[in-house]
N, C-alpha and C. Protein backbone atom coordinates (compact mmCIF):
# COMPACT_ATOMS: atom_id res chain seq x y z
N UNK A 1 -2.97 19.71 26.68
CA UNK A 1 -2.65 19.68 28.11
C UNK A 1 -3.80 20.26 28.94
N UNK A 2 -4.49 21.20 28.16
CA UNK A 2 -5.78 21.48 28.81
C UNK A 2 -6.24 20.73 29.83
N UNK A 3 -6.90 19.76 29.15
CA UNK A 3 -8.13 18.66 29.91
C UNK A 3 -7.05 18.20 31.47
N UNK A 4 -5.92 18.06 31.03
CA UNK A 4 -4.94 17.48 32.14
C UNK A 4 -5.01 18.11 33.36
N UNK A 5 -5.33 19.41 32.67
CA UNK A 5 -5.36 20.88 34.33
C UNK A 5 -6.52 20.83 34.52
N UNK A 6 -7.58 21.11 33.72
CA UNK A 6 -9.07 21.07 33.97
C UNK A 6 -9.42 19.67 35.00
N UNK A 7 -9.22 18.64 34.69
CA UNK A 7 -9.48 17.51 35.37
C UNK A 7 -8.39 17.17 36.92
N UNK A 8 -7.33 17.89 36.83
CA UNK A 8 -6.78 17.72 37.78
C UNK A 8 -5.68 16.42 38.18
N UNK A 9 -5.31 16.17 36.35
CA UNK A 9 -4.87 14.80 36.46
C UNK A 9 -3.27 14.53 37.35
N UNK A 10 -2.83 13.97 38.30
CA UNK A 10 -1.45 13.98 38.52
C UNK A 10 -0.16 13.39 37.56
N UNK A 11 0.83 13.46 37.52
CA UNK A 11 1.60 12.06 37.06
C UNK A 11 1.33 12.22 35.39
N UNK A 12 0.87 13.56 34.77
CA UNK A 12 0.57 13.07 33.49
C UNK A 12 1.24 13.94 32.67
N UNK A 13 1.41 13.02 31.28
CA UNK A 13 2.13 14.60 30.78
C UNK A 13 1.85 14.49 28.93
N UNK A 14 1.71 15.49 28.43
CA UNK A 14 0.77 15.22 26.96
C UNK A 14 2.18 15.00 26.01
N UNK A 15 2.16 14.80 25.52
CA UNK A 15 3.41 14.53 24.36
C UNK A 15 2.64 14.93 22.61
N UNK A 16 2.65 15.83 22.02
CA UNK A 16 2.34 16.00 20.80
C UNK A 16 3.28 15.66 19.62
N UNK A 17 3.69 14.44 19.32
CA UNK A 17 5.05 14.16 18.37
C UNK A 17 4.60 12.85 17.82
N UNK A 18 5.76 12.37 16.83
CA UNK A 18 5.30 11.13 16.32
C UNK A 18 6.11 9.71 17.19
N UNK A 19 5.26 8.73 16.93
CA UNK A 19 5.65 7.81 18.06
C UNK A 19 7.08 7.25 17.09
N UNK A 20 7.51 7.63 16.15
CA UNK A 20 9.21 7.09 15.44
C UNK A 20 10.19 7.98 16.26
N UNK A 21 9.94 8.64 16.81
CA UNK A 21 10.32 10.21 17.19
C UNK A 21 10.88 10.58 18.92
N UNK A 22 9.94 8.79 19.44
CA UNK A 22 10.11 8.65 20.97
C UNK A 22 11.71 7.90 21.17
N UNK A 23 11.86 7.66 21.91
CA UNK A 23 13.16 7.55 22.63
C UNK A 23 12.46 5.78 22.74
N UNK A 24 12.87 4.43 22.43
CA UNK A 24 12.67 3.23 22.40
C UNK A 24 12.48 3.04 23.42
N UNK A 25 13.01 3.68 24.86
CA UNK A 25 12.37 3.05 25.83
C UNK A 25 11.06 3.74 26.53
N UNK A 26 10.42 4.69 25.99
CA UNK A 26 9.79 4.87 26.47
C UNK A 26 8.11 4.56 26.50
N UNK A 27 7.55 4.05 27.25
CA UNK A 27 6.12 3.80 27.42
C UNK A 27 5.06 4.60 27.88
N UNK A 28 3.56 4.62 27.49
CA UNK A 28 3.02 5.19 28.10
C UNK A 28 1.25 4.40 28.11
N UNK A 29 0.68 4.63 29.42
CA UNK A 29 -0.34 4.03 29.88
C UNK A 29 -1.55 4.11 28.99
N UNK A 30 -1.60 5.48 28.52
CA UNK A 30 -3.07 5.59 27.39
C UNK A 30 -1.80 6.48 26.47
N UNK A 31 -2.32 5.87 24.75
CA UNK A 31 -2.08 6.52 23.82
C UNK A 31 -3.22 6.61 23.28
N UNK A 32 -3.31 8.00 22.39
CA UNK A 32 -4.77 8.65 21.44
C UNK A 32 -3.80 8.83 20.16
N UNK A 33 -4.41 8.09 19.51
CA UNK A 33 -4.40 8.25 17.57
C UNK A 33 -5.60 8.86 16.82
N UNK A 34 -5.08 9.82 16.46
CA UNK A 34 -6.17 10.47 15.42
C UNK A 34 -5.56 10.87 13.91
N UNK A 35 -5.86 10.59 12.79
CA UNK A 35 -5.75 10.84 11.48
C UNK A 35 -5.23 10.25 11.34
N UNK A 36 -4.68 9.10 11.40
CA UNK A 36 -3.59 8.02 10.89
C UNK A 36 -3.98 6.58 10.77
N UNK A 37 -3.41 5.94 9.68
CA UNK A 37 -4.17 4.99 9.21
C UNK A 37 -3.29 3.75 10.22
N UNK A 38 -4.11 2.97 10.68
CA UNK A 38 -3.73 2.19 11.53
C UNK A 38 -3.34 0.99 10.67
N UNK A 39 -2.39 0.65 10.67
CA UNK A 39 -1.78 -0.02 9.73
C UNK A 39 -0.71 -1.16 10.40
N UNK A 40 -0.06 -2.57 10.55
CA UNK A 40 0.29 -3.19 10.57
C UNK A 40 1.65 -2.57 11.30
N UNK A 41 2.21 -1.62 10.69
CA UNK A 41 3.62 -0.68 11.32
C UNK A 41 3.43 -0.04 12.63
N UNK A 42 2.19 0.59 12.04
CA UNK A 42 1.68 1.89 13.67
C UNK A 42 1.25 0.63 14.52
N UNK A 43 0.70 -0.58 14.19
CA UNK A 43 0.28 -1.37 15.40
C UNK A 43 1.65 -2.16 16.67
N UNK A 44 2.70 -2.04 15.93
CA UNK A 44 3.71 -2.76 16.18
C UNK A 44 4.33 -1.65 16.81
N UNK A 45 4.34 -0.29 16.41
CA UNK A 45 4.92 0.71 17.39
C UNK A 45 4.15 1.01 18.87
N UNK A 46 2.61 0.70 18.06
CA UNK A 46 1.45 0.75 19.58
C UNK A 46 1.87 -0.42 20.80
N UNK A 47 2.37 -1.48 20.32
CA UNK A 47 2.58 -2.43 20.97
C UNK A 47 3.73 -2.52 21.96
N UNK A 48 4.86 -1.54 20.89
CA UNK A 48 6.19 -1.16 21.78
C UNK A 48 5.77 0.14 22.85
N UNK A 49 4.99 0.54 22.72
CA UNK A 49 5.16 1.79 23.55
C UNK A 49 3.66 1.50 24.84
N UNK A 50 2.71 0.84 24.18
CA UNK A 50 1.64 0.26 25.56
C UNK A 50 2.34 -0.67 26.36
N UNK A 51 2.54 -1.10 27.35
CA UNK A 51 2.83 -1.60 28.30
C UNK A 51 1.21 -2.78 28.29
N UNK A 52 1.50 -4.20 28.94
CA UNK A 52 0.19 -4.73 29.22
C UNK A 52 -0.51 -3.60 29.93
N UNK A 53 -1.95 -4.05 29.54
CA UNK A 53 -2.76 -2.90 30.45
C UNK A 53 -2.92 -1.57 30.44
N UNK A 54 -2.42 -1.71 29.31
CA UNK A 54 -2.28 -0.06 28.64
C UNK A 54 -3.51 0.35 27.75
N UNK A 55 -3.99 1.67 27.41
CA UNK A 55 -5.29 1.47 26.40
C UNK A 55 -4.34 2.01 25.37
N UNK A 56 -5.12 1.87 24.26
CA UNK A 56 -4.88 2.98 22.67
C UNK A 56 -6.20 3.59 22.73
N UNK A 57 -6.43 4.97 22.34
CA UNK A 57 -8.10 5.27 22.30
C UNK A 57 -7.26 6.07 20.81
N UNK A 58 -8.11 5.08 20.10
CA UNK A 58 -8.59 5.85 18.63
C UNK A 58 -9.73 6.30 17.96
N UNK A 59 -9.52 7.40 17.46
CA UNK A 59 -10.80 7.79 16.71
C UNK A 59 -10.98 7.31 15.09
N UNK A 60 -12.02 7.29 15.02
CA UNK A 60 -12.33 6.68 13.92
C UNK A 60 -12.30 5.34 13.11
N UNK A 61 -11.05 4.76 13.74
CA UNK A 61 -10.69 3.32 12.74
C UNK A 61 -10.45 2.67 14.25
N UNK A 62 -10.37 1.29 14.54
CA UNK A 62 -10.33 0.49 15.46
C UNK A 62 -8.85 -0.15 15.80
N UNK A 63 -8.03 -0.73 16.58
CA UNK A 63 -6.84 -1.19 16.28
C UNK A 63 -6.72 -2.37 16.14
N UNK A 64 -6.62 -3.05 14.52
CA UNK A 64 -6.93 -4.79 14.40
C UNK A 64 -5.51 -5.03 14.90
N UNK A 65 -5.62 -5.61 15.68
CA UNK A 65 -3.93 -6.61 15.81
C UNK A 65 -3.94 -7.19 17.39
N UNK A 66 -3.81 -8.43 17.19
CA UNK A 66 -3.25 -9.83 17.89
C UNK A 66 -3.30 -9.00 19.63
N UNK A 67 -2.39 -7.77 19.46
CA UNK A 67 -1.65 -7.84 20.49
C UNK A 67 -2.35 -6.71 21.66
N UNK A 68 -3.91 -6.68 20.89
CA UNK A 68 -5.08 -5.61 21.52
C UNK A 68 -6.18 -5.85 21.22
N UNK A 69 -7.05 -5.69 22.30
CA UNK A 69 -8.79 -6.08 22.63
C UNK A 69 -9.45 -5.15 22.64
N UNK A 70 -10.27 -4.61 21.57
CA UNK A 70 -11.52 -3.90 21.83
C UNK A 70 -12.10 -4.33 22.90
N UNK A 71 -11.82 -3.08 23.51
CA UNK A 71 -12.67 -2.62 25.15
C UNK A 71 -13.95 -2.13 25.11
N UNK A 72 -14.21 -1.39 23.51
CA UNK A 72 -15.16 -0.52 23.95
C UNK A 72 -14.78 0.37 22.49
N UNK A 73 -16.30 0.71 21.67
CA UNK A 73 -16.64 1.89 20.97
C UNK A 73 -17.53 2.97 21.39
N UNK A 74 -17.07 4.11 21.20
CA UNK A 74 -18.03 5.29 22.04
C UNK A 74 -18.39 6.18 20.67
N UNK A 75 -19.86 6.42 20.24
CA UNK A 75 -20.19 7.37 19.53
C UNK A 75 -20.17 8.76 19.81
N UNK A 76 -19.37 9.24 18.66
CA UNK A 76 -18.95 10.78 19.19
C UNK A 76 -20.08 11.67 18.55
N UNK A 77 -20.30 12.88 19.16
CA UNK A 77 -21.22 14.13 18.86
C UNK A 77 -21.12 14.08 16.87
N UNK A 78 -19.99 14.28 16.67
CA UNK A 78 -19.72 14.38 15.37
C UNK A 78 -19.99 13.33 13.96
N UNK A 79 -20.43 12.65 14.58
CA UNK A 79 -20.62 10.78 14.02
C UNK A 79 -19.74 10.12 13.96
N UNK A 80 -18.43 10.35 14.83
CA UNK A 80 -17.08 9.40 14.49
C UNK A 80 -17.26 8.36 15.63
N UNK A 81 -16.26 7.65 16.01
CA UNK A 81 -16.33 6.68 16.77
C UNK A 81 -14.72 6.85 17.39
N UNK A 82 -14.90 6.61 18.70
CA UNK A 82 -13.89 6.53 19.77
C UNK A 82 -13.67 4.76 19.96
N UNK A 83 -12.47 4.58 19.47
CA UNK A 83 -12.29 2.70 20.16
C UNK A 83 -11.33 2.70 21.26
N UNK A 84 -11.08 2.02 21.82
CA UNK A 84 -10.63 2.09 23.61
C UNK A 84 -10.08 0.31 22.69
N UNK A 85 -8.92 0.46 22.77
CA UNK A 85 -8.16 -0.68 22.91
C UNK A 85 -7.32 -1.10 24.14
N UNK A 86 -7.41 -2.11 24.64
CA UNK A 86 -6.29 -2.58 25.90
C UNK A 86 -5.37 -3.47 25.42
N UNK A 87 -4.43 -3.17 25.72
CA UNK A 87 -2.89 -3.93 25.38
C UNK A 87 -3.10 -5.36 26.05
N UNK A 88 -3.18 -6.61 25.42
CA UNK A 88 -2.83 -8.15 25.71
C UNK A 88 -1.77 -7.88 26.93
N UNK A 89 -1.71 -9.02 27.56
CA UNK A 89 -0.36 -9.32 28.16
C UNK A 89 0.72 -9.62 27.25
N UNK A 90 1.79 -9.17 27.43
CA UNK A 90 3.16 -9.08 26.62
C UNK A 90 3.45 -10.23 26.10
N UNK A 91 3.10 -11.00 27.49
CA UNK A 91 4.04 -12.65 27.17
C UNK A 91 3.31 -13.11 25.83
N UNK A 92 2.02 -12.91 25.16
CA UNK A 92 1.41 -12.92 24.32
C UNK A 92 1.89 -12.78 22.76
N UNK A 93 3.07 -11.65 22.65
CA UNK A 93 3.42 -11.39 21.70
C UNK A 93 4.48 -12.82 20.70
């Protein structure tokens, strides 16, 4: 929640839990995945919970699936890699 106060973000709110764990209806505009293997299951939960126009920013592994566009890889200090996925339009699915 740091960066959220530091930056001054409005309207935002950090959630530290697992996405099986959320309430089905709920969505959110940017999700961040770290340590988890992006896998065919987690992509289909990414899909329920991005909204079109939504990003995923993952570290390390990229998000292969139908229903999201590499936006963008960012090299991190550490040698990992940041991927910026954007959610397709829905009607897509």
């Amino acid at each position: 929640a740091l960066p959220i106060c530091v930056l001054g973000l409005a309207r935002c709110e950090v959630l530290a839990s697992r996405f099986e764990d959320l309430d089905a209806s709920f969505t959110a505009d940017v999700v961040t995945v770290r340590a988890v293997r992006l896998d065919p299951a987690l992509a289909a939960l990414l899909a329920r919970l991005v909204p079109a126009g939504g990003r995923v920013l993952s570290f390390g592994t990229p998000v292969d699936d139908g229903r999201f566009r590499q936006a963008e890889s960012v090299p991190l200090p550490d040698g990992s890699t940041l991927y910026v996925a954007l959610r397709n339009d829905q009607r897509a699915d």
